[in-house]
Every structure is written in structure tokens, then in C-alpha cells.
Protein backbone atom coordinates (compact mmCIF):
# COMPACT_ATOMS: atom_id res chain seq x y z
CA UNK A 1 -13.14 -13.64 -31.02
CA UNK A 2 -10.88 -10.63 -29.44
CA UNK A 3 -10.18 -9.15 -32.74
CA UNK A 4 -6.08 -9.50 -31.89
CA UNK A 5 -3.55 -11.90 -33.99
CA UNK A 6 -1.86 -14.44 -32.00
CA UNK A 7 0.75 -12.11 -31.36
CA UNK A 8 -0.69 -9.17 -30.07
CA UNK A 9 -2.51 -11.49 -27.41
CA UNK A 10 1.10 -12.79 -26.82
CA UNK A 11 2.07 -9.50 -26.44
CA UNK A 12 -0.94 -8.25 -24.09
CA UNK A 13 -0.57 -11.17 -22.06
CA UNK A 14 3.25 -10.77 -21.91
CA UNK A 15 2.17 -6.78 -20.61
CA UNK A 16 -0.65 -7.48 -18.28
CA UNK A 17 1.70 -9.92 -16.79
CA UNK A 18 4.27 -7.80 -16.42
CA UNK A 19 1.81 -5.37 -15.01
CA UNK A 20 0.81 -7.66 -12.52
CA UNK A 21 4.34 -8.22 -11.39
CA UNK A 22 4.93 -4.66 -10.70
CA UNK A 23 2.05 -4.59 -8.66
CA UNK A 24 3.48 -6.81 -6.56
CA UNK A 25 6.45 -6.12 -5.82
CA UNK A 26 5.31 -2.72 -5.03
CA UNK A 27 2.76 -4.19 -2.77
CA UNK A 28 5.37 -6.07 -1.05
CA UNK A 29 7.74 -3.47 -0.54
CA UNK A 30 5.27 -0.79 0.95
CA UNK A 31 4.02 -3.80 3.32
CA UNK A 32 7.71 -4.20 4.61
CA UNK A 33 8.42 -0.65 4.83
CA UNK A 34 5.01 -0.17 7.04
CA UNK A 35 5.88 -3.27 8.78
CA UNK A 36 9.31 -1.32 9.48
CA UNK A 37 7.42 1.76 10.41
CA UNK A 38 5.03 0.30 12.69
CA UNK A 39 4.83 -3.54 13.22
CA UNK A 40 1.38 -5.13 13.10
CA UNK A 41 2.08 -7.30 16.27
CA UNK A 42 2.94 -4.66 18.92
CA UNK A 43 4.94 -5.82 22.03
CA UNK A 44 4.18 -5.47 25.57
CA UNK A 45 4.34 -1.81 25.70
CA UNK A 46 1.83 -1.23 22.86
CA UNK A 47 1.55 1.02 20.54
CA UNK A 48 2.77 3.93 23.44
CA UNK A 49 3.61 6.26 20.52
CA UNK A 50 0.04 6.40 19.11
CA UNK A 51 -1.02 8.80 21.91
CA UNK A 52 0.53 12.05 20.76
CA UNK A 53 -0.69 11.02 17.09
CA UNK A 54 -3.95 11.09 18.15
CA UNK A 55 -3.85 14.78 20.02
CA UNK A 56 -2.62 15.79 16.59
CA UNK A 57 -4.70 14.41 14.48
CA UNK A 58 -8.08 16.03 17.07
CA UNK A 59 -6.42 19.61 17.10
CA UNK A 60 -5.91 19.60 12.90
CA UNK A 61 -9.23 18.60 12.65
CA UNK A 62 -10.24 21.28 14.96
CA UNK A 63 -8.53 23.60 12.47
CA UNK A 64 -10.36 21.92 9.56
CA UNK A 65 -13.58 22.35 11.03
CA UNK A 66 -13.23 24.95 13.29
């Protein structure tokens, strides 16, 4: 029905999957190195260092739109 031998749809299958696979590990690894970065769970304190993000994010977009 595809218009591929049994082969080729070995051979796409054997690709997508490996496609897929990359993917994920990827995925994985830029989860763990954001998790690293900044967890999800913060602890007591909070996210304290989020405050001077913030006053730099409002005066770039001051620039931007200023």
C-alpha cells in the first residue's frame, strides 16, 4: 500500500526509530541540566534568585519598547 519493499520499510522503521531515540535522550538530558540549573521543587527559601531576573528582564523590555 506504501509503495516501499519490505526493506525500505525495515529500513524507515529502523530510522524513525532511531530518530525517536535521539529525541529522547536529548529530552532527558536538557530536563536534567534545567533540573541542575534550577530545580522544579524549590526549598524553603524559594526561588530568592528570581528577583534580580525579573528587574532585568522589565528594564530590556523597556529598551525593546522604549
Amino acid at each position: 500500500m506504501s509503495g516501499l519493499t519490505q526493506n525500505g520499510a525495515k529500513e524507515f522503521h529502523r530510522m524513525f526509530m532511531m530518530g525517536i531515540l535521539g529525541y529522547t535522550v536529548i529530552a532527558i538530558i536538557a530536563h536534567f541540566l534545567v533540573w541542575q540549573w534550577r530545580p522544579w521543587f524549590p526549598g524553603e527559601g524559594g526561588y530568592a534568585s528570581l528577583s534580580g531576573a525579573m528587574d532585568s528582564v522589565v528594564s530590556v523590555a523597556t529598551m525593546l519598547l522604549g
